[in-house]
Protein backbone atom coordinates (compact mmCIF):
# COMPACT_ATOMS: atom_id res chain seq x y z
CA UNK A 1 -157.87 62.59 41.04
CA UNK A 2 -160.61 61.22 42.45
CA UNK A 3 -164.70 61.05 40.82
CA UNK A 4 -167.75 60.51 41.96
CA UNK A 5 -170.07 59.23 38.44
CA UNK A 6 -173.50 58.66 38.85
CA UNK A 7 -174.94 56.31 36.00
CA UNK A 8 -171.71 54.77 35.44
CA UNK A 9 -173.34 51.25 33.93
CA UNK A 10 -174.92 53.67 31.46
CA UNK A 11 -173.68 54.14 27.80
CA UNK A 12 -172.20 57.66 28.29
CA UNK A 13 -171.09 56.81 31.95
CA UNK A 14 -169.47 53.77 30.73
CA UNK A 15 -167.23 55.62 28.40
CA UNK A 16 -166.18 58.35 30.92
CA UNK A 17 -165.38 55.89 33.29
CA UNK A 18 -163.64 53.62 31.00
CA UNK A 19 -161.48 56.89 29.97
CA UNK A 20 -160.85 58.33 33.81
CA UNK A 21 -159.82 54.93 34.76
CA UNK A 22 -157.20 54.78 31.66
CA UNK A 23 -155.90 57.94 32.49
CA UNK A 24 -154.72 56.69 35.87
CA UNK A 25 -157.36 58.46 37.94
CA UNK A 26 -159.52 56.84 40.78
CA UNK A 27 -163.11 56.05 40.16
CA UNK A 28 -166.27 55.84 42.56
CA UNK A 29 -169.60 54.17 40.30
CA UNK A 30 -172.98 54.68 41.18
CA UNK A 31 -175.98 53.27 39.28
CA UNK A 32 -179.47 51.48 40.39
CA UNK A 33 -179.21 48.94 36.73
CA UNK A 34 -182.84 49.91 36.57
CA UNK A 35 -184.90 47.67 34.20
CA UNK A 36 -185.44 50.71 31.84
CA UNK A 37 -183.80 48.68 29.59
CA UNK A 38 -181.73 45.22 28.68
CA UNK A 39 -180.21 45.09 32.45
CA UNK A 40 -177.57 42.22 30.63
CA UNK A 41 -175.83 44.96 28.66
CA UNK A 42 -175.16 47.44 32.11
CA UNK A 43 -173.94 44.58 33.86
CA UNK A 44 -171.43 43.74 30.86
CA UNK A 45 -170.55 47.41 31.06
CA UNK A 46 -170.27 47.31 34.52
CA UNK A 47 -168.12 43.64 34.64
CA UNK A 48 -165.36 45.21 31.96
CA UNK A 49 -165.04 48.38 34.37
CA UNK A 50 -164.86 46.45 37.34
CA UNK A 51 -161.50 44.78 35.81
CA UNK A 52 -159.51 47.91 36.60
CA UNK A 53 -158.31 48.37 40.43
CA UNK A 54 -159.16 51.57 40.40
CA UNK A 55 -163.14 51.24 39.83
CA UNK A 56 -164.92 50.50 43.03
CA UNK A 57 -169.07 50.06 42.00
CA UNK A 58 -172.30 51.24 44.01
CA UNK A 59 -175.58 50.26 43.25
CA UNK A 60 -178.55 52.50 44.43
CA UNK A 61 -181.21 54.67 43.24
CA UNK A 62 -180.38 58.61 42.87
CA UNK A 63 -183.68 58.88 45.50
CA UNK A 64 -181.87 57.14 47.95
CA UNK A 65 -179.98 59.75 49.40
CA UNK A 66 -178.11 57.49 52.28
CA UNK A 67 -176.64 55.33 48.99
CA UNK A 68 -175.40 58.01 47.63
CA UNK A 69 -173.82 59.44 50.80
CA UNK A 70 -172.09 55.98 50.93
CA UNK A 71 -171.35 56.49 47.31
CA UNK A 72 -169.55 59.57 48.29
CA UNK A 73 -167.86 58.96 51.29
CA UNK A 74 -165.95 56.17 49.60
CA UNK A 75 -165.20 58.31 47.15
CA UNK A 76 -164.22 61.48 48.56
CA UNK A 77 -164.80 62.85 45.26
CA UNK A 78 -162.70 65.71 43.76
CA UNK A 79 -165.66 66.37 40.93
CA UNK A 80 -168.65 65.06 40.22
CA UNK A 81 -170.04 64.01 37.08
CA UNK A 82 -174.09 63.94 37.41
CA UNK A 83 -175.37 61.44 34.32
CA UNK A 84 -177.83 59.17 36.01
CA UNK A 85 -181.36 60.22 35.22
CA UNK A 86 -184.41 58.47 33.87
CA UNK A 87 -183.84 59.33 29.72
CA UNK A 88 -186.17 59.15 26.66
CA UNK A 89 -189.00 61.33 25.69
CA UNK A 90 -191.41 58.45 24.40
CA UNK A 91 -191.18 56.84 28.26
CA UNK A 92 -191.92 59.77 29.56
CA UNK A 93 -195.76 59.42 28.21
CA UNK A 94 -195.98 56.06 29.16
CA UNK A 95 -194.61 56.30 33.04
CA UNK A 96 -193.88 60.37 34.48
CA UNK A 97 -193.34 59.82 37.61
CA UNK A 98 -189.87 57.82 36.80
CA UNK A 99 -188.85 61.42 35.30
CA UNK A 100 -189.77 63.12 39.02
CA UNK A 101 -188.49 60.59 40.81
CA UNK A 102 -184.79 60.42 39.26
CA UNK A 103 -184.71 63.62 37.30
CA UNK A 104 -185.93 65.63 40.04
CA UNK A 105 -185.59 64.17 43.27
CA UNK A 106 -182.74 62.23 42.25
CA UNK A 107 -180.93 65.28 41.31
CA UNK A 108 -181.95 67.22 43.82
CA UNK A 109 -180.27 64.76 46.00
CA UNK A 110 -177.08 65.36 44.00
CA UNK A 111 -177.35 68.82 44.82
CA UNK A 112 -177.44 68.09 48.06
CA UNK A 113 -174.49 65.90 48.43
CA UNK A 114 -172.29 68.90 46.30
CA UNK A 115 -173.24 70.96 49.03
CA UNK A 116 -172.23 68.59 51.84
CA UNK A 117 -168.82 67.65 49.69
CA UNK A 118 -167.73 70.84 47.91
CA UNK A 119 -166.11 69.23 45.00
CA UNK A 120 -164.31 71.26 42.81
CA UNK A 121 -166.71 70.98 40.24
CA UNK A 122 -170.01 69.54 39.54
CA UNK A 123 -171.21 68.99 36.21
CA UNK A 124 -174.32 67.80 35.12
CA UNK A 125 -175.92 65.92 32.30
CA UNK A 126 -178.50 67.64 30.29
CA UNK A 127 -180.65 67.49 27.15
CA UNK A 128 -180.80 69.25 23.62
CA UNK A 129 -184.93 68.64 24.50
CA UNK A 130 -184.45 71.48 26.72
CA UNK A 131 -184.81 73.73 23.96
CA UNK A 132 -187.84 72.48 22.68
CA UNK A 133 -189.38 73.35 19.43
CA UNK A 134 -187.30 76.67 19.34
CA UNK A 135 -187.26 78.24 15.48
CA UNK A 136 -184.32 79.93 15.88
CA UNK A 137 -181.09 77.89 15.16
CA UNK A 138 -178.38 76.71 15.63
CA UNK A 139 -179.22 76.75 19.53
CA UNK A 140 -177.55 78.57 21.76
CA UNK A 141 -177.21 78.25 25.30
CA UNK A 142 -178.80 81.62 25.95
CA UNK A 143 -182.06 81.14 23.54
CA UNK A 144 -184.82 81.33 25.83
CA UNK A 145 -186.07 77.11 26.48
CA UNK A 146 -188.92 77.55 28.49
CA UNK A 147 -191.38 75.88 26.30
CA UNK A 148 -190.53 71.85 26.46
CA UNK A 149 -192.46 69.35 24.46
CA UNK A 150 -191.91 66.44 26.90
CA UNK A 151 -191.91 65.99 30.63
CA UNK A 152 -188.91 64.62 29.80
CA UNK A 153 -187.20 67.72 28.63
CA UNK A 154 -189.05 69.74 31.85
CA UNK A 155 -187.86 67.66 34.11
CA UNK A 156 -183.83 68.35 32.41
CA UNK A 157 -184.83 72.04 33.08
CA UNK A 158 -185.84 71.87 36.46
CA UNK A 159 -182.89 70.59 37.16
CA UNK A 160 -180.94 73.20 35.67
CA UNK A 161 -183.04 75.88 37.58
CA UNK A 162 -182.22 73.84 40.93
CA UNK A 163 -178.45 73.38 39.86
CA UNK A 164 -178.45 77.40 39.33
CA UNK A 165 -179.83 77.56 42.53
CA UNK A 166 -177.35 75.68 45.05
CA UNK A 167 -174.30 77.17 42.79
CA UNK A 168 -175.51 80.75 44.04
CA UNK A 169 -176.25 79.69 47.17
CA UNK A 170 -173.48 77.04 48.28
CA UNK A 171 -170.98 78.49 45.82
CA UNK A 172 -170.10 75.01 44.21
CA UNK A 173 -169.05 75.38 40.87
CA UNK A 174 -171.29 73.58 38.50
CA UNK A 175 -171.64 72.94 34.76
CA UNK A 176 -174.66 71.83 33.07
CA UNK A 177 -173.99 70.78 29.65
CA UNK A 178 -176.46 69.59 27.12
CA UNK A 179 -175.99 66.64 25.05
CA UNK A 180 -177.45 66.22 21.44
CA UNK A 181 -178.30 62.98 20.68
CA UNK A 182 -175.15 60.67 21.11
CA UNK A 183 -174.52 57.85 19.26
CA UNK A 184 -172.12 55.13 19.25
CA UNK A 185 -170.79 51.75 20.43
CA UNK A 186 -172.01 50.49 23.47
CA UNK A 187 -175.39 52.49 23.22
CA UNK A 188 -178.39 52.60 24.72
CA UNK A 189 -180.83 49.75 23.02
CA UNK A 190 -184.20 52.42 23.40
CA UNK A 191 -182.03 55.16 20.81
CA UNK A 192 -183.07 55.00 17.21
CA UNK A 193 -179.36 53.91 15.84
CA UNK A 194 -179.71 50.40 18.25
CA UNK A 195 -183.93 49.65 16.82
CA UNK A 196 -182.84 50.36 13.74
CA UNK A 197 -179.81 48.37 13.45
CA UNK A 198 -181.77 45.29 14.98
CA UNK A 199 -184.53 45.67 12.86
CA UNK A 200 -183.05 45.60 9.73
CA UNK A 201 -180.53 42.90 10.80
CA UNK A 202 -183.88 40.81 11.89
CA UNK A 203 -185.91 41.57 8.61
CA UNK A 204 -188.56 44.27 10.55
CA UNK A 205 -189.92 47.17 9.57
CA UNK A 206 -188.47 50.33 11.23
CA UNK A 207 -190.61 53.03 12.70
CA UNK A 208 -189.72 56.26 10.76
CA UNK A 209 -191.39 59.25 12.74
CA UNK A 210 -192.12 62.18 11.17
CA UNK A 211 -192.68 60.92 7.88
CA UNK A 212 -188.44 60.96 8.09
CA UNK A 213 -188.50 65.22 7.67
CA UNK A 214 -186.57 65.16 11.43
CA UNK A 215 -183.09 66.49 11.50
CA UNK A 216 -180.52 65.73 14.32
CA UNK A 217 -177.46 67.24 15.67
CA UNK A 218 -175.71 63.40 16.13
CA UNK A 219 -172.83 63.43 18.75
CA UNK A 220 -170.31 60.32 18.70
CA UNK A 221 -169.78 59.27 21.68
CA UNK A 222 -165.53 59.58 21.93
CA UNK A 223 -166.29 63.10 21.03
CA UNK A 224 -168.62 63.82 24.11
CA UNK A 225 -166.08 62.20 26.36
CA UNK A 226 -163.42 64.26 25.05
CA UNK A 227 -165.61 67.61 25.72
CA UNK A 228 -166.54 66.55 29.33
CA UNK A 229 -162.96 65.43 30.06
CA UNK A 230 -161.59 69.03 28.81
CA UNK A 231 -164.61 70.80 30.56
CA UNK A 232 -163.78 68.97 34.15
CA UNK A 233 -160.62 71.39 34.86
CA UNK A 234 -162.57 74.42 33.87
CA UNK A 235 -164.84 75.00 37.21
CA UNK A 236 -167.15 78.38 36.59
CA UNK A 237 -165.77 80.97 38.27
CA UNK A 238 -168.40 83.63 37.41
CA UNK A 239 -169.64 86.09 39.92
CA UNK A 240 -172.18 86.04 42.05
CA UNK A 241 -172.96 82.54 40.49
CA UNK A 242 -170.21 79.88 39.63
CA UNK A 243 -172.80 78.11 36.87
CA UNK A 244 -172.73 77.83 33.37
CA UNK A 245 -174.56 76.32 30.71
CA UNK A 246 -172.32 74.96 27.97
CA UNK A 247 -173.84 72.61 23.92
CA UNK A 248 -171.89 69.30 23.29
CA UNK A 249 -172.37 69.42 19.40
CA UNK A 250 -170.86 70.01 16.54
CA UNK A 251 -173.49 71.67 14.78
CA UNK A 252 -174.09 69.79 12.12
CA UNK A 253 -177.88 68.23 11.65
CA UNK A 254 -178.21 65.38 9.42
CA UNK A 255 -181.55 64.52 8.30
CA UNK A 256 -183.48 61.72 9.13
CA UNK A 257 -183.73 60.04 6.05
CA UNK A 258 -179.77 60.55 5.45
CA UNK A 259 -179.15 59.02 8.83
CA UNK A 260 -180.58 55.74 7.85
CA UNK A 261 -179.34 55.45 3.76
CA UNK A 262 -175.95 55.61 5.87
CA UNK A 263 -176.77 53.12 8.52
CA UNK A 264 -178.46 50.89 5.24
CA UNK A 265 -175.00 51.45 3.60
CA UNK A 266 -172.81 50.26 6.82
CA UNK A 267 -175.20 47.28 7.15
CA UNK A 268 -175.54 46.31 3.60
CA UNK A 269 -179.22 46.02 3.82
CA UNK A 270 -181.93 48.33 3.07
CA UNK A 271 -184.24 49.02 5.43
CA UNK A 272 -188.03 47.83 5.47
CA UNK A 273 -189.47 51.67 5.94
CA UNK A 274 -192.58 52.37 8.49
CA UNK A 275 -193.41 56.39 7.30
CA UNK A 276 -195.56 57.20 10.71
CA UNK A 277 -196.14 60.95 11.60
CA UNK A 278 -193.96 62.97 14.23
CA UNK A 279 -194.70 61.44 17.93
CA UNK A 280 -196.31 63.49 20.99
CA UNK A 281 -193.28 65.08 22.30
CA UNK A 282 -190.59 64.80 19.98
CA UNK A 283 -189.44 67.76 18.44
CA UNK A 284 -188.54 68.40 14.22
CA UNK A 285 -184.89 69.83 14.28
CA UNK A 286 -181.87 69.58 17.21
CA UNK A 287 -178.99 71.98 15.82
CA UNK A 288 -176.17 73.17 18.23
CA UNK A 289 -173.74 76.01 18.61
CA UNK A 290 -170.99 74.71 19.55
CA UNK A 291 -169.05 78.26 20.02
CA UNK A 292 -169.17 78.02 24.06
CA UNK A 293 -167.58 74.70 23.79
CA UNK A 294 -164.71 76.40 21.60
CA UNK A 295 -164.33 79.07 23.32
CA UNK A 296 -163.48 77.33 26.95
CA UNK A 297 -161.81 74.16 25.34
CA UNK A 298 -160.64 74.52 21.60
CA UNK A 299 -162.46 71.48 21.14
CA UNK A 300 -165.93 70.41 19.32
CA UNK A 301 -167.77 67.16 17.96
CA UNK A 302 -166.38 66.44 14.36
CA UNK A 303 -166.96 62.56 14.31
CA UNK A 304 -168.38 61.89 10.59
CA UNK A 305 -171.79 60.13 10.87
CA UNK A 306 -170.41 57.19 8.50
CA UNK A 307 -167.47 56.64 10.40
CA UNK A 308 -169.76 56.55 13.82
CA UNK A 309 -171.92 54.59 12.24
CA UNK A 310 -169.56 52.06 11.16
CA UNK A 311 -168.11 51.84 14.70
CA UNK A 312 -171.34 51.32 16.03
CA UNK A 313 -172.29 48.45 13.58
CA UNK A 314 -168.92 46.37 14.06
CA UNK A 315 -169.85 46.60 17.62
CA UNK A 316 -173.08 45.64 17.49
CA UNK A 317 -171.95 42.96 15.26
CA UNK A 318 -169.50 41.81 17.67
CA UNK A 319 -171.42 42.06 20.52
CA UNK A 320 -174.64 40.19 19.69
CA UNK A 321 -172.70 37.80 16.86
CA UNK A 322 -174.71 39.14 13.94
């Protein structure tokens, strides 16, 4: 088959693509490299796709709308995988009008290009933030999450609401599914697993918000693929609107003080501990139901955390010769 990825120099996009292309299909990158951060480790990403015949690379921004036509009309994409977007809550203080620009806009020029194509699905990257503060766990996609913490997270949502919007009225079957917080080789260098790791390695302190009473729902990253590669073939068919909201976790929050005594243990090294208190726009607990995710693929995250962990260090390890 043929896809269409947008953010395919990013950490998840790298992995989808890396598994489409092994599977034999045909695949059609889009990404702008944006200086967000280390541009060197998207264009590595980007160099060992661009071995396979079957990868052909775009770069443009997701506001540029004639880029991504171009994207699209040399892919004559079957589906659509939406990742691209600006991500990270603590950015989101520090510059919000990256989050309109991509998140919105961006998206909304996705939208547009689905309803132009008519792929046979659409599916879009999403957020745990979404959900906010919410008491009530685990979290399911029909909790109410109308209360985000970060522009980060309303931005996510507004693109849901637009997504919901074109399905009903363009009929283009779309999935929005919402990740909690993946980990794992290859990953992003702003995520707490990649600062800690090169803080401890270096001798620094690390930055433990919260005073370390956080908990996280931690996805590995194989196990993501796996649930958007099975969710791809499964187009919405609901009536009037061909949309659906679906968790990629397993449901299993790990505190935030466990998380690094097994990243201390991996390393060998303990950890130089910064207690600071919770950050403006972070939230305490992520916690998914992953019975949605069941239900339409008989599949959910069960990657232990030490094993990720491990697989993340020997790459890092590898990577930067540490």
């Amino acid at each position: 088959m043929k896809y269409l990825i947008t953010g395919s120099a990013g950490f998840i996009g790298f992995h989808l693509v890396q598994r489409l292309l092994d599977e034999g299909h045909e695949v059609t990158g889009f990404d702008a490299m944006t200086p967000y951060y280390d541009v060197t480790l998207k264009e590595a990403r980007n160099g060992l796709l661009a071995r396979h015949p079957g990868f052909t690379p775009v770069t443009g921004q997701l506001e540029d709308a004639e880029a991504l036509n171009r994207a699209a009309d040399l892919a004559k994409p079957d589906i659509i995988v939406h990742l691209a977007a600006q991500a990270g809550v603590r950015y989101s203080l520090e510059n919000p009008k990256a989050y309109i620009d991509s998140n919105l806009i961006g998206s909304w020029n996705v939208l547009e290009l689905a309803r132009k194509v008519k792929p046979q699905h659409l599916l879009l990257a999403s957020t745990s933030s979404i959900y906010g503060a919410n008491p009530k766990v685990p979290f399911e996609e029909t909790d109410k999450a109308d209360e985000p913490m970060s522009l980060y997270a309303a931005t996510k949502k507004g693109m849901e609401a637009m997504a919901h919007a074109y399905a009903n009225l363009h009929q283009v079957p779309t999935t929005a599914f919402r990740f909690f917080t993946v980990y794992g080789p290859w990953g992003r260098p702003d995520m707490a697993l990649f600062r800690f790791t090169d803080a401890i390695l270096s001798g620094r302190p690390i930055e433990v918000y919260g005073e370390g009473k956080m908990e996280r729902d931690f996805t590995y990253v194989s196990d993501l693929i796996e649930a958007i590669m099975r969710l791809m073939p499964l187009p919405p068919a609901g009536a009037p609107v061909p949309f659906r909201i679906v968790n990629i976790g397993g449901g299993q929050p790990i505190g935030l003080m466990t998380f690094i005594e097994t990243l201390e243990r991996a390393l060998g090294k303990p950890a130089i501990r910064n207690m600071l208190p919770m950050q403006q726009g972070d939230v305490p607990r992520t916690y998914a139901s992953p019975e949605l995710l069941k239900q339409l693929t008989g599949f959910y995250p069960q990657m232990g955390l030490a094993q990720g962990i491990g697989a993340f260090v020997n790459w890092y390890r590898d990577y930067y010769r540490k």
